[in-house]
N, C-alpha and C. Protein backbone atom coordinates (compact mmCIF):
# COMPACT_ATOMS: atom_id res chain seq x y z
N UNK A 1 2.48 7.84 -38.19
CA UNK A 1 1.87 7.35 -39.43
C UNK A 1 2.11 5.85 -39.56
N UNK A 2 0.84 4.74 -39.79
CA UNK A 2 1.33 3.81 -39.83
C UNK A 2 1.83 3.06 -41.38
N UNK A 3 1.87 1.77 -41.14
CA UNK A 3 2.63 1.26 -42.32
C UNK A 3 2.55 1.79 -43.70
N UNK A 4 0.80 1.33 -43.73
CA UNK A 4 0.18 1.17 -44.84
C UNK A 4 0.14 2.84 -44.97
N UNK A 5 -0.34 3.99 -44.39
CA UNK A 5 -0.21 5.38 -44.67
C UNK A 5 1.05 5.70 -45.82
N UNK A 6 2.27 5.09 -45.09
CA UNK A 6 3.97 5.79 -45.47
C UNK A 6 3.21 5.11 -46.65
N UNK A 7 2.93 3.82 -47.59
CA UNK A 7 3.62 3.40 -48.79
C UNK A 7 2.58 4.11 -49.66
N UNK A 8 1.14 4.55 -49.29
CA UNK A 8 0.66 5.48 -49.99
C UNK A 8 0.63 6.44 -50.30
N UNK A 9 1.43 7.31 -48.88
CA UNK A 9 2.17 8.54 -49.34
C UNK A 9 3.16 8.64 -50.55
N UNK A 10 3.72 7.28 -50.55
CA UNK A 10 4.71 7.22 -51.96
C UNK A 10 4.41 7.03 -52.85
N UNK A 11 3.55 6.07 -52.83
CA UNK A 11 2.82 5.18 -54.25
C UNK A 11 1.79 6.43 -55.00
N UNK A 12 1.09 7.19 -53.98
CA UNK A 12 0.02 7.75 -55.02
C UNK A 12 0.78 9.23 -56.02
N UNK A 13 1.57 9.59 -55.38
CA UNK A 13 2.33 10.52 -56.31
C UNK A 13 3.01 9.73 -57.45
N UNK A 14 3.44 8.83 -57.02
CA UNK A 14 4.55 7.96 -58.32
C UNK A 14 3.28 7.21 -59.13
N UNK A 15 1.99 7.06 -58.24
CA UNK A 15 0.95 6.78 -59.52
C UNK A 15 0.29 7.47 -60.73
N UNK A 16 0.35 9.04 -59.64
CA UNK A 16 -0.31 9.98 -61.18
C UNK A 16 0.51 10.47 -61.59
N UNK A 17 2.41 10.15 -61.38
CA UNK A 17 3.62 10.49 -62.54
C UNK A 17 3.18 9.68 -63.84
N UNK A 18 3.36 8.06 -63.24
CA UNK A 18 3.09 7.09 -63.86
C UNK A 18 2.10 7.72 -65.18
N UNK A 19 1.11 8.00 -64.48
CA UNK A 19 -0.02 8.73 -65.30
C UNK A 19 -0.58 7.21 -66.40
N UNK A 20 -1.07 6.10 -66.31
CA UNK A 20 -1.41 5.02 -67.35
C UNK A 20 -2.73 5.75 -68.37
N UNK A 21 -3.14 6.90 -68.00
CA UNK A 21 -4.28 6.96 -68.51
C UNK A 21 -3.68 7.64 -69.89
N UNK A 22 -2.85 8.30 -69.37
CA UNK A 22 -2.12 9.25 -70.72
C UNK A 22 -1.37 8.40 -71.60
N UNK A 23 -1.91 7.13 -71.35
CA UNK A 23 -0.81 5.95 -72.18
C UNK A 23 -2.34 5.02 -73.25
N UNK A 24 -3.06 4.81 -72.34
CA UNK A 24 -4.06 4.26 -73.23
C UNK A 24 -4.44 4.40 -74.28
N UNK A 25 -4.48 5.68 -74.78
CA UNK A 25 -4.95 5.44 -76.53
C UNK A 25 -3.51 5.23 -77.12
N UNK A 26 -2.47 5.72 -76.83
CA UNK A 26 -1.02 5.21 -77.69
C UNK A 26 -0.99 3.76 -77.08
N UNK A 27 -0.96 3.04 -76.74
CA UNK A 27 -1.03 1.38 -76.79
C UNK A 27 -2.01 1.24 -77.21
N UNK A 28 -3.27 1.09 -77.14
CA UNK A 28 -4.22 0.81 -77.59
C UNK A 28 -3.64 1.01 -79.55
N UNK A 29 -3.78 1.69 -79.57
CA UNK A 29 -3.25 2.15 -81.52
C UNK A 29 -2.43 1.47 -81.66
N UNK A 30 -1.13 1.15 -80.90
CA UNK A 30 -0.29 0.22 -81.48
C UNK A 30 0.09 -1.15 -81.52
N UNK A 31 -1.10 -1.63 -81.12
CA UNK A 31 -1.31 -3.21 -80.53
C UNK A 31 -2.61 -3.62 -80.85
N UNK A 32 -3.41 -2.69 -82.02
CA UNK A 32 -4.72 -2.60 -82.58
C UNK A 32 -4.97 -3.65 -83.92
N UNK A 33 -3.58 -3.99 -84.36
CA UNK A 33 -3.57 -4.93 -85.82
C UNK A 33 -3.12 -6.23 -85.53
N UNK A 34 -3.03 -6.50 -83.71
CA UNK A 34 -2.86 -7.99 -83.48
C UNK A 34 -4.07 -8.55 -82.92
N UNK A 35 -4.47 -9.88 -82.55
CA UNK A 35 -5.66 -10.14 -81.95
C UNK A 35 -5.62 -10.12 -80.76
N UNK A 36 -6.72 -10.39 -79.63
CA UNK A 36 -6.58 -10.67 -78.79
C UNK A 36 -5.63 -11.16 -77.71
N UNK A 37 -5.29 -11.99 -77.87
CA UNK A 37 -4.40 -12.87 -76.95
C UNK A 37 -3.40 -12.23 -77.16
N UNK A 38 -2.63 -11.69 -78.99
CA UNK A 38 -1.11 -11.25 -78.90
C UNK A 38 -1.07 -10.06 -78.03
N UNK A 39 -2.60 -9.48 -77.86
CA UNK A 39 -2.26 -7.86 -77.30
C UNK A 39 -2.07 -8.21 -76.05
N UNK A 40 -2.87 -8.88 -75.43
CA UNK A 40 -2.57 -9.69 -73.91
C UNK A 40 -1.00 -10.08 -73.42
N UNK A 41 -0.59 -10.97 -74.79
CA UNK A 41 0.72 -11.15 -73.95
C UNK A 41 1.69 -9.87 -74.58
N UNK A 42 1.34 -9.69 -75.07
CA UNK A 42 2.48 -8.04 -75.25
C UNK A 42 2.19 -6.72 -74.21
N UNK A 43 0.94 -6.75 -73.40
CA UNK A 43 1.01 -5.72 -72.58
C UNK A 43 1.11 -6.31 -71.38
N UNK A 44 1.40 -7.51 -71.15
CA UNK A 44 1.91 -8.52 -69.98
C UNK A 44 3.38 -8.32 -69.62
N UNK A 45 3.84 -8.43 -70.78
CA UNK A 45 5.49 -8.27 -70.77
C UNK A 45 5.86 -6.83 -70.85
N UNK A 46 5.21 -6.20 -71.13
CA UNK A 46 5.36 -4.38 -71.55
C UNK A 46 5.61 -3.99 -69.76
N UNK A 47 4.58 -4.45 -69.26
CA UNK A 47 4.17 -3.96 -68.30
C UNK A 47 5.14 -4.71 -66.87
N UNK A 48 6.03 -5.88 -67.02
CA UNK A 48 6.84 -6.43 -66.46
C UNK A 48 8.29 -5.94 -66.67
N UNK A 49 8.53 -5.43 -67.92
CA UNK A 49 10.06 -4.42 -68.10
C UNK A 49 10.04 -3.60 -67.87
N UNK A 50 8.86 -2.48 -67.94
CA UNK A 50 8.92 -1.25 -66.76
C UNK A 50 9.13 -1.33 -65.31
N UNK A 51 8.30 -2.44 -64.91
CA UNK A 51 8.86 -2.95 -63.84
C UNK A 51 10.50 -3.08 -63.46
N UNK A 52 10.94 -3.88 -64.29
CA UNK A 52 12.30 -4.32 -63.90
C UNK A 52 13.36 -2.68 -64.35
N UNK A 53 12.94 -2.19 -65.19
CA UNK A 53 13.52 -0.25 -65.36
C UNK A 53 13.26 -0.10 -64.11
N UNK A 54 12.13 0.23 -63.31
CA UNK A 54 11.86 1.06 -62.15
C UNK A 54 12.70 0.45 -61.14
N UNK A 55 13.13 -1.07 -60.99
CA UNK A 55 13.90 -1.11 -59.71
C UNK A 55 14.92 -1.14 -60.32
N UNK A 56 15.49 -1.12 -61.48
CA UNK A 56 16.99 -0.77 -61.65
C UNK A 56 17.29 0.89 -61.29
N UNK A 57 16.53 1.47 -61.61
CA UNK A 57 16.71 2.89 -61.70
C UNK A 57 16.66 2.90 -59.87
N UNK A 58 15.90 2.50 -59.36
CA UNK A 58 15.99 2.31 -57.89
C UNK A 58 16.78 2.03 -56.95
N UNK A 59 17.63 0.90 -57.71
CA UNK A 59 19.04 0.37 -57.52
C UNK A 59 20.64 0.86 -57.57
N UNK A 60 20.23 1.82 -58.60
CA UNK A 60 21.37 2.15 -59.21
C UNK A 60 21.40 3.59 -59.51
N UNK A 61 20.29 4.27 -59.03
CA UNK A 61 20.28 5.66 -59.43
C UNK A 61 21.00 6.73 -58.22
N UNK A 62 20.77 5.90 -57.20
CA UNK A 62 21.45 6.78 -56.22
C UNK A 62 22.99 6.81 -56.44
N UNK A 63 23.56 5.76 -57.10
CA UNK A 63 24.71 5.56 -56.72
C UNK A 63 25.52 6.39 -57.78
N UNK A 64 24.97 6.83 -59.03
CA UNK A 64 25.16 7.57 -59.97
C UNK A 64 25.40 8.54 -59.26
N UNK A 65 24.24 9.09 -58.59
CA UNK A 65 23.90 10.84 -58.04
C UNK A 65 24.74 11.10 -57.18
N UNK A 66 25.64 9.58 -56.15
CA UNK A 66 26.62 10.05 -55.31
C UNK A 66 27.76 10.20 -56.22
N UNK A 67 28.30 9.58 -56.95
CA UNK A 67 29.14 9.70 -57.96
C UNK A 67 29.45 11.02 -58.56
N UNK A 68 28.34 11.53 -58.90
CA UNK A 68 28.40 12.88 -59.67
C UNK A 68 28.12 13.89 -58.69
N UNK A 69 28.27 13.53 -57.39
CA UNK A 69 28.01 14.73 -56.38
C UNK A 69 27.02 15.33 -56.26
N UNK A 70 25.86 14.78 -56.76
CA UNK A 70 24.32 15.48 -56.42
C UNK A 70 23.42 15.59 -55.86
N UNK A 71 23.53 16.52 -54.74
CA UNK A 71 22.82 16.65 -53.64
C UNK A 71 20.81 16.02 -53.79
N UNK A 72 20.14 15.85 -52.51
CA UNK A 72 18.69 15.59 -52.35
C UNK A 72 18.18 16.57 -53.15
N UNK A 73 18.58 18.78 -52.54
CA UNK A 73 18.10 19.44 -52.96
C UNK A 73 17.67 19.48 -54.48
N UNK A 74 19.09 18.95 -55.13
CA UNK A 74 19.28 19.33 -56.49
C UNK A 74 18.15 18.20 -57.00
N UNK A 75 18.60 17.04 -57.00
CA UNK A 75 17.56 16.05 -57.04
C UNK A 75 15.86 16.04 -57.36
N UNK A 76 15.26 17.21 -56.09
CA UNK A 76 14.30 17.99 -55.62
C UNK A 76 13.76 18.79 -56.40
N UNK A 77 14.68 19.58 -56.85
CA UNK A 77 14.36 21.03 -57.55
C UNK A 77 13.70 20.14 -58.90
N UNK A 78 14.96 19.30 -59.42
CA UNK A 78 14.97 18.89 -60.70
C UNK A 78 13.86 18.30 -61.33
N UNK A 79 13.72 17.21 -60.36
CA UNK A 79 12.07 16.83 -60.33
C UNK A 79 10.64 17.31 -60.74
N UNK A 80 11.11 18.11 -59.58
CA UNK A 80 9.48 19.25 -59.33
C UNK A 80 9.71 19.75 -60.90
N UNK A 81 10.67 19.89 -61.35
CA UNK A 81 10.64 20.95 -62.62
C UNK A 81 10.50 20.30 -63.78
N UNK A 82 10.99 19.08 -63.90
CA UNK A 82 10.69 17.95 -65.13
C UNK A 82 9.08 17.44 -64.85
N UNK A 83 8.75 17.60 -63.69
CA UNK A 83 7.68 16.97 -63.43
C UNK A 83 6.28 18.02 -63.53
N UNK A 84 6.32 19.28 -63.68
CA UNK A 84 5.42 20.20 -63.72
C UNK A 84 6.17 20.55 -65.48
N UNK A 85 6.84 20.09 -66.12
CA UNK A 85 6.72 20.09 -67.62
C UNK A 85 5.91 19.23 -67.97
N UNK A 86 5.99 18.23 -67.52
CA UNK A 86 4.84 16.95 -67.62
C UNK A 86 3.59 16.86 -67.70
N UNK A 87 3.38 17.95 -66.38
CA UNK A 87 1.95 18.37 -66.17
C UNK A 87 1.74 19.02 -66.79
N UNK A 88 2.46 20.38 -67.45
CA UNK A 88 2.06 21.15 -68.31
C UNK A 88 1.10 20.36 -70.29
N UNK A 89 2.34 19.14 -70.10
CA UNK A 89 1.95 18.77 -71.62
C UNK A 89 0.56 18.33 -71.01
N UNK A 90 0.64 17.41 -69.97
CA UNK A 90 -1.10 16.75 -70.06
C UNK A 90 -1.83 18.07 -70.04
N UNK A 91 -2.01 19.27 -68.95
CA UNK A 91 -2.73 19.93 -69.53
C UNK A 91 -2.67 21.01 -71.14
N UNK A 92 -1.98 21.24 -71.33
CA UNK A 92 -1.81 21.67 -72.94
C UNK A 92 -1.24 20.89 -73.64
N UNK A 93 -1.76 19.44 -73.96
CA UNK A 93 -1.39 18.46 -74.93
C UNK A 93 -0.60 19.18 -76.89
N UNK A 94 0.15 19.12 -77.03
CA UNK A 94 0.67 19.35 -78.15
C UNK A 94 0.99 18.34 -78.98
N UNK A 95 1.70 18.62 -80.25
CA UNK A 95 2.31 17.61 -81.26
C UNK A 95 3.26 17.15 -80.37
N UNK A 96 2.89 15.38 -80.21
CA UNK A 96 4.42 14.75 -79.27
C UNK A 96 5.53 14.62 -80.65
N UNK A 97 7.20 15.05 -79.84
CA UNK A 97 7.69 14.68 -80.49
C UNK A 97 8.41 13.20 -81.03
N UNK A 98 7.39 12.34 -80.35
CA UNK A 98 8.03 11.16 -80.82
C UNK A 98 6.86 10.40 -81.45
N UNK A 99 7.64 9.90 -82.92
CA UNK A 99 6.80 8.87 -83.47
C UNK A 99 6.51 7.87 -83.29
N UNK A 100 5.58 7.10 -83.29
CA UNK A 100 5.25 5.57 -83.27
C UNK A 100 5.19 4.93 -84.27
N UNK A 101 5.61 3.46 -84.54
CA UNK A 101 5.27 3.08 -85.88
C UNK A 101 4.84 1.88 -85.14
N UNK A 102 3.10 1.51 -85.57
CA UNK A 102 2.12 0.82 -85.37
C UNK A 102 1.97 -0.43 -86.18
N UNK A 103 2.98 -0.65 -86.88
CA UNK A 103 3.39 -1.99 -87.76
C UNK A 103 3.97 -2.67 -87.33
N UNK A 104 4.52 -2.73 -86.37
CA UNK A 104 5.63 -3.79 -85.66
C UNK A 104 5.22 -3.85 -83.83
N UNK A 105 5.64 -5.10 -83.85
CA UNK A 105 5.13 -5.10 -82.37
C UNK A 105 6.05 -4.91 -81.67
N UNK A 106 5.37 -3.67 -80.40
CA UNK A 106 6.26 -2.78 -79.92
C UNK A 106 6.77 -4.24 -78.77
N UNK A 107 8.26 -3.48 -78.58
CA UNK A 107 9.52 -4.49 -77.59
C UNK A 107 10.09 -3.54 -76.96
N UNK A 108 10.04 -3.51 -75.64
CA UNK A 108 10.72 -2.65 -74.57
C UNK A 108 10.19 -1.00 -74.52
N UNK A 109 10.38 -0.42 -76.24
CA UNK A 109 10.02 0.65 -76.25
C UNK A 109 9.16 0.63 -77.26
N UNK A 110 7.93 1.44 -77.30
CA UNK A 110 7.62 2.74 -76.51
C UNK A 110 6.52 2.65 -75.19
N UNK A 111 6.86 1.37 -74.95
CA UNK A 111 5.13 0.77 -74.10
C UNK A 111 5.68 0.90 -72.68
N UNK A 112 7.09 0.18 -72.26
CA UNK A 112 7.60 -0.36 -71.23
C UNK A 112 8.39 1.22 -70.84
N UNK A 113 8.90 1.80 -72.07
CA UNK A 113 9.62 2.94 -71.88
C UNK A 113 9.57 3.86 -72.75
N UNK A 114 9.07 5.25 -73.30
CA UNK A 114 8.79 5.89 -71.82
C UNK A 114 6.93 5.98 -71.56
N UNK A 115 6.57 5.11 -72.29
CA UNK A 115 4.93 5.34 -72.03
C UNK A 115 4.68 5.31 -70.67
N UNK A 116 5.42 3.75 -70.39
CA UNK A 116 5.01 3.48 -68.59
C UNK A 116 6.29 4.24 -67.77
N UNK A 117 6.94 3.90 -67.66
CA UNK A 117 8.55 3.98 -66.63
C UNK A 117 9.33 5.01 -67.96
N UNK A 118 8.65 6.47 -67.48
CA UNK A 118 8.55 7.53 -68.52
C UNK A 118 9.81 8.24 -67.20
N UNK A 119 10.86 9.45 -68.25
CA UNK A 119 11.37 10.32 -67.42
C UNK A 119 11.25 10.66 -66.09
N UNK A 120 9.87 11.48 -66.21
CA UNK A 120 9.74 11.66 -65.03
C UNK A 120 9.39 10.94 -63.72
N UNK A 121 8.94 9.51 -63.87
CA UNK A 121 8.70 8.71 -63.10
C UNK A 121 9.94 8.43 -62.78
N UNK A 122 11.01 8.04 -63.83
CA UNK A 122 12.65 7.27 -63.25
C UNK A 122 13.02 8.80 -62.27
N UNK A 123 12.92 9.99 -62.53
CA UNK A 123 13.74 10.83 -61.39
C UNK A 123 12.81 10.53 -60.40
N UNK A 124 11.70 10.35 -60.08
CA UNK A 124 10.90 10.41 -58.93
C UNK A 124 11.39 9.48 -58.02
N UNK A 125 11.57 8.01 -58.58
CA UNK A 125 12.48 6.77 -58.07
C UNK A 125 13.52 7.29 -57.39
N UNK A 126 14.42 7.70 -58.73
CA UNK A 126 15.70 8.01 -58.18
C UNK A 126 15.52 9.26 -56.77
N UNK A 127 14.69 10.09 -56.85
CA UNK A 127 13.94 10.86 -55.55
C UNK A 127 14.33 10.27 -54.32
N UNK A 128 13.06 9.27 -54.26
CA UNK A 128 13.07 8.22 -53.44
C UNK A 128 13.99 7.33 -52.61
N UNK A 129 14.73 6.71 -53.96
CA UNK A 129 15.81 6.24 -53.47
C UNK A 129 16.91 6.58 -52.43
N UNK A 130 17.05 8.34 -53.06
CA UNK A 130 18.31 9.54 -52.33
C UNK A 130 17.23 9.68 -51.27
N UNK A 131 16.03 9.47 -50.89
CA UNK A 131 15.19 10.38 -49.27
C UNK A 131 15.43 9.46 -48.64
N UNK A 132 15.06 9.51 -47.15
CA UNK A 132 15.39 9.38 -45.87
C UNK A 132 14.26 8.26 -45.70
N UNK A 133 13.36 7.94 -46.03
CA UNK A 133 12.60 6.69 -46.18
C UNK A 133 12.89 5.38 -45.91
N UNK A 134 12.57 4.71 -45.17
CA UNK A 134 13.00 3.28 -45.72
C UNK A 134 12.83 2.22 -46.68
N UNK A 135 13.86 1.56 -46.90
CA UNK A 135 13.78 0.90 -48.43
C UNK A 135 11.97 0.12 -48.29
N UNK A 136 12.38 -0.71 -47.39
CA UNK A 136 10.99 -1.18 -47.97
C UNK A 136 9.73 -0.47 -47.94
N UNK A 137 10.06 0.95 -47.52
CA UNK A 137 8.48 1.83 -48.10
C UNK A 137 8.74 2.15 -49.06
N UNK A 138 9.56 2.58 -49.64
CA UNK A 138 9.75 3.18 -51.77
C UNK A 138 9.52 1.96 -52.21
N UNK A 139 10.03 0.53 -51.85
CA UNK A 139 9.93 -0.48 -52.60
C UNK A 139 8.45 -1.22 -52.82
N UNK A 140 7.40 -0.87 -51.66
CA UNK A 140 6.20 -1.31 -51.56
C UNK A 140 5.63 -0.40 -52.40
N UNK A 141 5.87 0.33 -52.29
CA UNK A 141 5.43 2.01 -52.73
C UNK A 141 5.20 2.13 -54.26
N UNK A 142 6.42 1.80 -55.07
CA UNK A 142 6.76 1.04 -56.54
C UNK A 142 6.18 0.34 -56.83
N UNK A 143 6.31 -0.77 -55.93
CA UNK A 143 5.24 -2.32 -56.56
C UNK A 143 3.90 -1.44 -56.66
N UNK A 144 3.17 -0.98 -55.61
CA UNK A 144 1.70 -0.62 -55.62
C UNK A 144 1.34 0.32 -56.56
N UNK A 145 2.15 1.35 -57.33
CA UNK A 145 1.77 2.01 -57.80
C UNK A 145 2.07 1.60 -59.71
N UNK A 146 3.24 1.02 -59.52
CA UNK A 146 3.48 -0.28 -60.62
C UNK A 146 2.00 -0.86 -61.02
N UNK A 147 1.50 -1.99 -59.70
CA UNK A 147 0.55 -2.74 -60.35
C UNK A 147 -0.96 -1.87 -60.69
N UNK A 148 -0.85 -0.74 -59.91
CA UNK A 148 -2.34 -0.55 -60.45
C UNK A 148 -2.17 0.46 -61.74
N UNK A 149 -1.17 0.77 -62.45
CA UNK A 149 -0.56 1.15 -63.34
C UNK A 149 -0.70 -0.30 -64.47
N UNK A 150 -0.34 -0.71 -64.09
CA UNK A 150 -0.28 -1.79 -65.20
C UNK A 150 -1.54 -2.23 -65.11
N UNK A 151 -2.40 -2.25 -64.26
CA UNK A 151 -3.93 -3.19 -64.57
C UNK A 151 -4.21 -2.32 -65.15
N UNK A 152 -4.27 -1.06 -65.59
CA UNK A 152 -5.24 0.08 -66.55
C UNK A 152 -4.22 -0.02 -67.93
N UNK A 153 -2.91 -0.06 -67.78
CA UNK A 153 -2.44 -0.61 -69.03
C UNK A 153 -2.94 -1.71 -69.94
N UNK A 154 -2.94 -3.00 -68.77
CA UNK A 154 -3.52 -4.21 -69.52
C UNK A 154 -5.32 -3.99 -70.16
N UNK A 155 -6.13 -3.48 -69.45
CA UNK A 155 -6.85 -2.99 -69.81
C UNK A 155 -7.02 -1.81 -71.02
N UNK A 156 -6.10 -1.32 -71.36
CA UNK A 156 -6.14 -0.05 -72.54
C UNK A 156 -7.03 -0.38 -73.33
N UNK A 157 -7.12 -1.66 -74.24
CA UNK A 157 -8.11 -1.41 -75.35
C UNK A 157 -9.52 -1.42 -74.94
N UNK A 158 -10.01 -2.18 -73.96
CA UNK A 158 -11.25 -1.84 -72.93
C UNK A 158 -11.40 -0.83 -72.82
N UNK A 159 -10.46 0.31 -71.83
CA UNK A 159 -10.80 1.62 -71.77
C UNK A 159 -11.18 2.35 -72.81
N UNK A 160 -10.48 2.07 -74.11
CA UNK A 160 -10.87 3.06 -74.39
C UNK A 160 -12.44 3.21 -75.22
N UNK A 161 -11.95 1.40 -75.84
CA UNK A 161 -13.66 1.33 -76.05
C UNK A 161 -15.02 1.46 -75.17
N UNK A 162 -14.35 1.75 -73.59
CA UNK A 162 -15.76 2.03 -72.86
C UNK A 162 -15.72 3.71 -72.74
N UNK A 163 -14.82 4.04 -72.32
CA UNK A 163 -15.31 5.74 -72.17
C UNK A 163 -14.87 6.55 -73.51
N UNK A 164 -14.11 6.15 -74.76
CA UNK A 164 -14.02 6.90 -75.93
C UNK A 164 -12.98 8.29 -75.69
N UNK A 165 -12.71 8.16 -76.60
CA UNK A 165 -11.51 9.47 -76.73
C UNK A 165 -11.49 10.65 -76.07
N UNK A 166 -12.96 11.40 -75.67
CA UNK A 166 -13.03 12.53 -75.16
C UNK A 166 -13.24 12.07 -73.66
N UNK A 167 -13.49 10.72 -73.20
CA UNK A 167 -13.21 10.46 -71.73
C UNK A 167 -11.79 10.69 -71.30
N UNK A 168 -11.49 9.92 -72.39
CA UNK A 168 -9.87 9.52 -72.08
C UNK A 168 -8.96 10.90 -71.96
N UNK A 169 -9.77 12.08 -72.52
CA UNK A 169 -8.80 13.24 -72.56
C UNK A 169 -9.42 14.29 -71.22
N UNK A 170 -10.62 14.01 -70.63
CA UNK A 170 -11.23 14.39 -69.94
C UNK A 170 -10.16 14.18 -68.46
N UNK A 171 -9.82 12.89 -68.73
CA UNK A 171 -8.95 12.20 -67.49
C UNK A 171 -7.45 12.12 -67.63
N UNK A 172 -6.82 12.76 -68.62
CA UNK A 172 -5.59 13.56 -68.85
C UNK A 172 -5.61 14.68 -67.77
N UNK A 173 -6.64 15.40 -68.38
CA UNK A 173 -6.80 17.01 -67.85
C UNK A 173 -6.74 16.61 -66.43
N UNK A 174 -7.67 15.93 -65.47
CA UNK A 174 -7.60 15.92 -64.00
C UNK A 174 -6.11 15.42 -63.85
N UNK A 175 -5.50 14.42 -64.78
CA UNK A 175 -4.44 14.23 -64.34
C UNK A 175 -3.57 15.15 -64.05
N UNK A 176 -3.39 15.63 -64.94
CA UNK A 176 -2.71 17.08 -64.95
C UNK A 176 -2.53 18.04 -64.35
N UNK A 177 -3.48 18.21 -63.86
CA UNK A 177 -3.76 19.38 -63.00
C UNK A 177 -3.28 18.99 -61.40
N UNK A 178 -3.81 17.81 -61.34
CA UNK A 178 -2.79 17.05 -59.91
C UNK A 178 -1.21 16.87 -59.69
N UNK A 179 -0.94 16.54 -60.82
CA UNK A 179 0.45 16.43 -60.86
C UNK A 179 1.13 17.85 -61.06
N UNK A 180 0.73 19.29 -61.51
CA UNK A 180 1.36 20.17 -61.73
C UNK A 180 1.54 20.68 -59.61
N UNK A 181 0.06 20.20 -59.22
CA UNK A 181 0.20 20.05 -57.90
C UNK A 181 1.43 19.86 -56.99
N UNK A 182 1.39 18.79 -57.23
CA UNK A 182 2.44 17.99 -56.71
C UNK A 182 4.02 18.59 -57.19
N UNK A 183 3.85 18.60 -58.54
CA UNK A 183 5.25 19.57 -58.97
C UNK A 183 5.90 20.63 -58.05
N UNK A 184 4.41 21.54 -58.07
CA UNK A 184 5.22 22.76 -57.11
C UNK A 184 5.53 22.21 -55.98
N UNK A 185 4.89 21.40 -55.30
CA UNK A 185 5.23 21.08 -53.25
C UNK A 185 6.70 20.46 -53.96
N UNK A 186 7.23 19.23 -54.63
CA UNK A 186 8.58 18.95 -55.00
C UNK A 186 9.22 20.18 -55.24
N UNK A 187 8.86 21.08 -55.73
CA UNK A 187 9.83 21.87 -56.10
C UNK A 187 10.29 23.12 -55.11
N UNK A 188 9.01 23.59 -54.07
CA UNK A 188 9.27 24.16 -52.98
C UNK A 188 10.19 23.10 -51.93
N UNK A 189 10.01 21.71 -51.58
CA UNK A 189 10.48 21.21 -50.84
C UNK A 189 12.20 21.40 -51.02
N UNK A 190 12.58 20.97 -52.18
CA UNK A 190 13.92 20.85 -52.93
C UNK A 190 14.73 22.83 -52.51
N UNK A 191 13.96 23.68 -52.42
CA UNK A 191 14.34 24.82 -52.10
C UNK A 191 14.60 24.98 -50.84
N UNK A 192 13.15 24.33 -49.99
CA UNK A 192 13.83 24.54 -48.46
C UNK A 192 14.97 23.33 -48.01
N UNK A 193 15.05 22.37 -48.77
CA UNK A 193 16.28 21.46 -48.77
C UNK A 193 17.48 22.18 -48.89
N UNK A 194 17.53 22.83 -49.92
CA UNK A 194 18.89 23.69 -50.24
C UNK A 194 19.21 24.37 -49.15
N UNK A 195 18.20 25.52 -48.65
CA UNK A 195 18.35 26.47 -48.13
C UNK A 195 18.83 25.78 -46.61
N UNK A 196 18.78 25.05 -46.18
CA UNK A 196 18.69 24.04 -44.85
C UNK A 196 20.16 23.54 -45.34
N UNK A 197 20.95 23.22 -46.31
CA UNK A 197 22.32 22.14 -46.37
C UNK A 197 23.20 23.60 -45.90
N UNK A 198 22.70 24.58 -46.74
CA UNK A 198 23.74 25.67 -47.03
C UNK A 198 23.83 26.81 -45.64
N UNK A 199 22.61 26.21 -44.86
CA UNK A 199 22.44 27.34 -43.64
C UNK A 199 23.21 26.72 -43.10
N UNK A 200 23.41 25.30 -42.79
CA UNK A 200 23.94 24.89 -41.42
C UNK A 200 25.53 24.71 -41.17
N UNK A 201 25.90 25.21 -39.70
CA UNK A 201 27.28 25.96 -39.61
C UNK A 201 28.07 24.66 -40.12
């Protein structure tokens, strides 16, 4: 497999964790009572501290997981399973339990965290980080799936004024349904991981 293959094998799963589409109408709403330009430079910077979350968590997440003794498998399982809850909400969207308050301009959270560099994206990192990969494919891997994450961020109030609310939920649902995908293969993988530490003499 060559270069460019490995960092898309990484990047496009950590892109539809990312999921930006399931973020667009909540930024969009809460960056709706500034003008132009302020929404510009507030989803400029939104979109640069998720950044800097994702390689800390990148940095520093493995070293936690050796700390606390926690195996790839476990890692694996955990994932697949936070990560097909995920999928579950995009496809059966419910009351979220977290509020927004659309009067103040959002700082760090809820745009940078967890809209963008959300739960399940930081274990996916931290995934990454603990696999057998080399650094600079998770790290290319991040950036690429980072920036085209953030160009549909910076874009939010565009989107949504071009395809409208029932697009935008139209493209939840495919999301969803991909990522519950992907859930199970993480979560089968993380099993035959286990089953492979614990077989061998």
């Amino acid at each position: 497999m060559d270069a460019v293959s490995l960092v898309l094998a990484q990047a496009l799963p950590l892109f539809f964790i990312l999921d930006p589409f399931a973020a667009v109408g909540i930024v969009s709403t809460l960056i709706k009572r500034f003008d132009t330009k302020k929404q510009n430079q507030i989803l400029r910077r939104e979109v640069f501290f998720a950044l800097l979350i994702m390689l800390f968590f990148y940095g520093f997440g493995t070293i936690f997981l050796d700390i606390l003794g926690v195996s790839q498998a476990a890692v694996q399982i955990t994932g697949g399973i936070i990560f097909f809850l995920f999928a579950l909400n995009l496809l059966f969207p419910g009351e979220s339990p977290i509020q927004f308050d659309s009067t103040h301009e959002p700082f760090l959270v809820p745009v940078a965290t967890p809209l963008i560099a959300g739960p399940s994206c930081l274990a996916t990192i931290i995934l990454y980080a603990h696999g057998a990969t080399p650094t600079w494919v998770d790290l290319s891997a991040i950036a690429v799936a980072w920036a085209a994450s953030g160009l549909i961020i910076l874009l939010a109030p565009k989107i949504v004024y071009w395809i409208g609310d029932i697009g935008t939920k139209v493209l939840e649902q495919i999301v969803g349904l991909i990522c519950a995908m992907i859930a199970i293969e993480m979560f089968l993988s993380g099993i035959e991981r286990f089953f492979e530490l614990n077989s061998a003499p």
